[in-house]
Protein backbone atom coordinates (compact mmCIF):
# COMPACT_ATOMS: atom_id res chain seq x y z
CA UNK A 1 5.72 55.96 32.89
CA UNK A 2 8.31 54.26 35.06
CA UNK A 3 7.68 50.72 35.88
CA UNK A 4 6.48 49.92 39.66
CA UNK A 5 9.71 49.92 42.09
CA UNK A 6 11.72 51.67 39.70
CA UNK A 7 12.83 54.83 38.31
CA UNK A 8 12.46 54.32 35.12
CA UNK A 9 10.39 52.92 32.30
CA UNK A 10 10.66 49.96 31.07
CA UNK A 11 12.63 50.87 27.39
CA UNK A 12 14.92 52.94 29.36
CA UNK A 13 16.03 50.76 32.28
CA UNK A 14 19.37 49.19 32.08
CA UNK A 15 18.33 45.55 32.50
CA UNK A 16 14.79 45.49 31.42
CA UNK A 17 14.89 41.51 31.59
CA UNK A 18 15.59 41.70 34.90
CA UNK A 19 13.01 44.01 35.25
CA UNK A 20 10.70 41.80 34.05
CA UNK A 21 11.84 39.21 36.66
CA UNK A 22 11.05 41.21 39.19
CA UNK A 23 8.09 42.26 38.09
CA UNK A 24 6.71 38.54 37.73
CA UNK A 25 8.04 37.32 41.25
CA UNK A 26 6.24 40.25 42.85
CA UNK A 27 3.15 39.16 40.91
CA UNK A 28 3.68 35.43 41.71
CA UNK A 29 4.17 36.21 45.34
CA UNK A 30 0.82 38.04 45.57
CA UNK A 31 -3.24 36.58 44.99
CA UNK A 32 -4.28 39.87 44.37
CA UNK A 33 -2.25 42.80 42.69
CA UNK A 34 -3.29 46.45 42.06
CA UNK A 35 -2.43 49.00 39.76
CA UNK A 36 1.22 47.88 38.94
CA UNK A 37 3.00 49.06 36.21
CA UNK A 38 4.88 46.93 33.76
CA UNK A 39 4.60 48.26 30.63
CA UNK A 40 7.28 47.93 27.84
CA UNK A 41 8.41 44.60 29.16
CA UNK A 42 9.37 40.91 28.49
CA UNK A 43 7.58 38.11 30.23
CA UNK A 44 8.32 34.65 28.75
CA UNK A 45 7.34 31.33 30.51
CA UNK A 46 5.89 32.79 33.40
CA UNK A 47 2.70 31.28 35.43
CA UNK A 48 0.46 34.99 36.48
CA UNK A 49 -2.54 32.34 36.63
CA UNK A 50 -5.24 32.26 39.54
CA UNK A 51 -4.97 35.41 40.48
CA UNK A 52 -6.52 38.90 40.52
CA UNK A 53 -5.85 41.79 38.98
CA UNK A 54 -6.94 45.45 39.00
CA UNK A 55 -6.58 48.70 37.26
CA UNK A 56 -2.57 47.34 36.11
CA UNK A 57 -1.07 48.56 32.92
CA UNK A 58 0.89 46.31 30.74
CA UNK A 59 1.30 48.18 27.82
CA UNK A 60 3.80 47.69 24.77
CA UNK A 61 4.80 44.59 26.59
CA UNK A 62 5.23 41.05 25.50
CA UNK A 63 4.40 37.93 26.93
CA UNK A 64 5.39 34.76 25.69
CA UNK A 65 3.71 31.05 27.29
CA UNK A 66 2.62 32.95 29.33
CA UNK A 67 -0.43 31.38 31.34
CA UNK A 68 -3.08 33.53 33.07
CA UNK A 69 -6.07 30.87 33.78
CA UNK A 70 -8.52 31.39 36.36
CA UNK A 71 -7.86 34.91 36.36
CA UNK A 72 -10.24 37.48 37.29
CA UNK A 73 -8.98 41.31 35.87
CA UNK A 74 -10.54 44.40 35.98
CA UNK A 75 -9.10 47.82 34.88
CA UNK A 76 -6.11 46.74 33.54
CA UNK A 77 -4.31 48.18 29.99
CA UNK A 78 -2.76 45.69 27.77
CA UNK A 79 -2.96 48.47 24.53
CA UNK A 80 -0.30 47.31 22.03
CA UNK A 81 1.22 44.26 23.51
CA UNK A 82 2.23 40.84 21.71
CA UNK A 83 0.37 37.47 23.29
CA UNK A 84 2.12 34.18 21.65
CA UNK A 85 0.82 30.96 23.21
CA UNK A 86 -0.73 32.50 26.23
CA UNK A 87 -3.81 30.79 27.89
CA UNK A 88 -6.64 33.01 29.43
CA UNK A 89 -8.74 30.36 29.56
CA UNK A 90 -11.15 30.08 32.61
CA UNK A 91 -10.44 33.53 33.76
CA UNK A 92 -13.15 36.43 34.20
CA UNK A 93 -11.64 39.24 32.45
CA UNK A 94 -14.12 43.04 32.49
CA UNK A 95 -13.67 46.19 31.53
CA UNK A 96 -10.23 45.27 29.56
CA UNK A 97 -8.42 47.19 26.94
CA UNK A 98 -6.76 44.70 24.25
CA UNK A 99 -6.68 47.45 21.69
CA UNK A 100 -4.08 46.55 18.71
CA UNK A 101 -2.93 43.82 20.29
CA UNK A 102 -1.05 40.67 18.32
CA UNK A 103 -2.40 37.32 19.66
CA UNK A 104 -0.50 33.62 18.43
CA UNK A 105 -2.06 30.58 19.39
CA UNK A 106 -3.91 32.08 22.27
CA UNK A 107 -6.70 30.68 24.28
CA UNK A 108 -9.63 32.23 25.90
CA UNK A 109 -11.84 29.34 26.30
CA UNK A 110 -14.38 28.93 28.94
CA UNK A 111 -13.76 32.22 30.06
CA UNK A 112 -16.15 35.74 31.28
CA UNK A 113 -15.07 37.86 28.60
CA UNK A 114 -16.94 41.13 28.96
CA UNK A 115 -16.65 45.09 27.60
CA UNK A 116 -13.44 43.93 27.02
CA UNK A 117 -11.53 46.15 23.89
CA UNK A 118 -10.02 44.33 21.02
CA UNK A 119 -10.22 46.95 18.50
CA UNK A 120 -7.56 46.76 15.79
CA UNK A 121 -6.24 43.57 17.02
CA UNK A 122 -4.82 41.09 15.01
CA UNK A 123 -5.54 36.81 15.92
CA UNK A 124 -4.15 33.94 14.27
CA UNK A 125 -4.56 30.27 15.68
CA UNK A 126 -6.79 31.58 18.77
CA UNK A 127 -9.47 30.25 20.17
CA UNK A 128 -12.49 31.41 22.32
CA UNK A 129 -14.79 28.83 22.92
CA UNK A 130 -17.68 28.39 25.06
CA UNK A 131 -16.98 32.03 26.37
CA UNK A 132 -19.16 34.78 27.17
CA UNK A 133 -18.07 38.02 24.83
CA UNK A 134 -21.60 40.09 26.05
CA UNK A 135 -20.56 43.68 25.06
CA UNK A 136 -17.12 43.50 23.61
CA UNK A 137 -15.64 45.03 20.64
CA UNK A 138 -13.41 43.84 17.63
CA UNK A 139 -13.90 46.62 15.64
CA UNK A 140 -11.12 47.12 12.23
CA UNK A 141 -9.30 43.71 13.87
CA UNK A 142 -8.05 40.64 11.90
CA UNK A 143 -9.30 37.51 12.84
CA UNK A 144 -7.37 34.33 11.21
CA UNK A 145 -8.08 30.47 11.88
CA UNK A 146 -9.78 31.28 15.38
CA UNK A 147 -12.29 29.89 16.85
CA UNK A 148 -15.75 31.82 18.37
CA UNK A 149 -17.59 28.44 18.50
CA UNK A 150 -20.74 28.24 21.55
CA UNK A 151 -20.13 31.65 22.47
CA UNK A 152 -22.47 34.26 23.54
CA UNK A 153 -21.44 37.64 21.05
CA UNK A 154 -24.72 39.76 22.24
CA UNK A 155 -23.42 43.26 21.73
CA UNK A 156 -20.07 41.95 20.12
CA UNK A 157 -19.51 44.29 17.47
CA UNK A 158 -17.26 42.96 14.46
CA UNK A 159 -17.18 46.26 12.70
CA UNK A 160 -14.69 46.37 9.82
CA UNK A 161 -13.65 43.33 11.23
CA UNK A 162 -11.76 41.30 9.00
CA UNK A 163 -12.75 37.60 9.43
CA UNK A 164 -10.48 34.85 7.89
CA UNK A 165 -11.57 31.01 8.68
CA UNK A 166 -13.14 31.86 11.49
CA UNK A 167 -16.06 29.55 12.67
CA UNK A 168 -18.85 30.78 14.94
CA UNK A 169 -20.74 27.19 15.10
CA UNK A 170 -23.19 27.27 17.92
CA UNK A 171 -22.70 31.38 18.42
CA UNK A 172 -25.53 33.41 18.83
CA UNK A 173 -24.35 35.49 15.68
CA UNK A 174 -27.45 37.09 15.26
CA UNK A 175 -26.90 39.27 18.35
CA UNK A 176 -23.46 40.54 17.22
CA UNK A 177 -22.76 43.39 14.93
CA UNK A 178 -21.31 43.08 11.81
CA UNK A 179 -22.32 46.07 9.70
CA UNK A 180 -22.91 49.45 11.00
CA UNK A 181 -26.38 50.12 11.58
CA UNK A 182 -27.23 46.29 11.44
C-alpha cells in the first residue's frame, strides 16, 4: 500500500526517512487528519498530539518519543508497530487496532480507551492509569511492570494474557475476563 502522496510504500521508497518527514509535517500542519497512510515508517521525536484522527493506517511503523496527548482517534490501524516512550495520555482513542504491537515505557494515563485491540501485544514499563479500558481486548499479550491501577476493565478480556508485575490496585478486576468462560 503506497504511503499518502507517494508512489510507493513505505519499505520501497528511496528515502523513507524523508518520507516520514513529510508525513509528520502534513500531520502537524493539520487538527484533523483522515485516512492517511503511513505505514512501514520511522517517526522519532515528533509532537502528533491534540489532534484528531480517523480511519489512518500506521502499520509496521515505528515511533519513537513520540507524543500523541489529547488525541481523539477513531478507525485507525497501528497492527504490528513498535511504541518506545510514547505518551497517549489524555487522548480518547475507539475502535483502535494495537494488535501485536511492542510498547516501551508508554503511557496511556487518564485516557478513553475503548474496543480498542491489543491482542498479542507485548508491554514493558507502561502505564495506564485512571483510564477507561470498557470493552477492550489483551488477549495472548505480555504484560511486564505496567501499571492498570483505578481503571475501569468492564469487558477487558485478559485471555491467555500473560501478566508479569502488573498491579491493578483500585481496578474493577472483577468485571474483566481472565479465563474463558469466567
Amino acid at each position: 500500500m503506497a504511503v499518502s502522496g507517494s508512489d510507493l510504500c513505505g519499505v520501497h521508497c528511496a528515502n523513507p526517512q524523508k518520507e516520514a518527514r513529510r508525513i509528520a509535517a502534513n500531520i502537524m500542519s493539520q487538527n484533523s487528519i483522515h485516512n492517511i497512510i503511513a505505514a512501514h515508517l520511522r517517526f522519532m521525536d515528533f509532537d502528533f498530539s491534540s489532534r484528531n484522527y480517523y480511519g489512518c493506517n500506521f502499520i509496521e511503523s515505528y515511533f519513537n518519543s513520540c507524543c500523541f496527548n489529547h488525541s481523539f482517534m477513531r478507525m485507525d490501524f497501528f497492527d504490528s508497530s513498535i511504541f518506545i516512550d510514547c505518551d497517549f495520555s489524555n487522548s480518547d482513542l475507539q475502535f483502535l487496532s494495537f494488535g501485536a504491537c511492542i510498547f516501551e515505557r508508554c503511557k496511556f494515563n487518564n485516557s478513553e480507551l475503548i474496543h480498542l485491540n491489543f491482542n498479542g501485544a507485548s508491554f514493558s514499563q507502561c502505564s495506564f492509569d485512571h483510564s477507561d479500558l470498557y470493552n477492550s481486548r489483551f488477549n495472548m499479550a505480555k504484560l511486564v511492570q505496567t501499571s492498570i491501577e483505578d481503571c475501569n476493565v468492564k469487558n477487558v478480556y485478559f485471555i491467555n494474557a500473560e501478566r508479569i508485575d502488573i498491579s491493578f490496585k483500585s481496578s474493577n478486576t472483577k468485571d474483566a475476563f481472565f479465563e474463558l468462560g469466567k
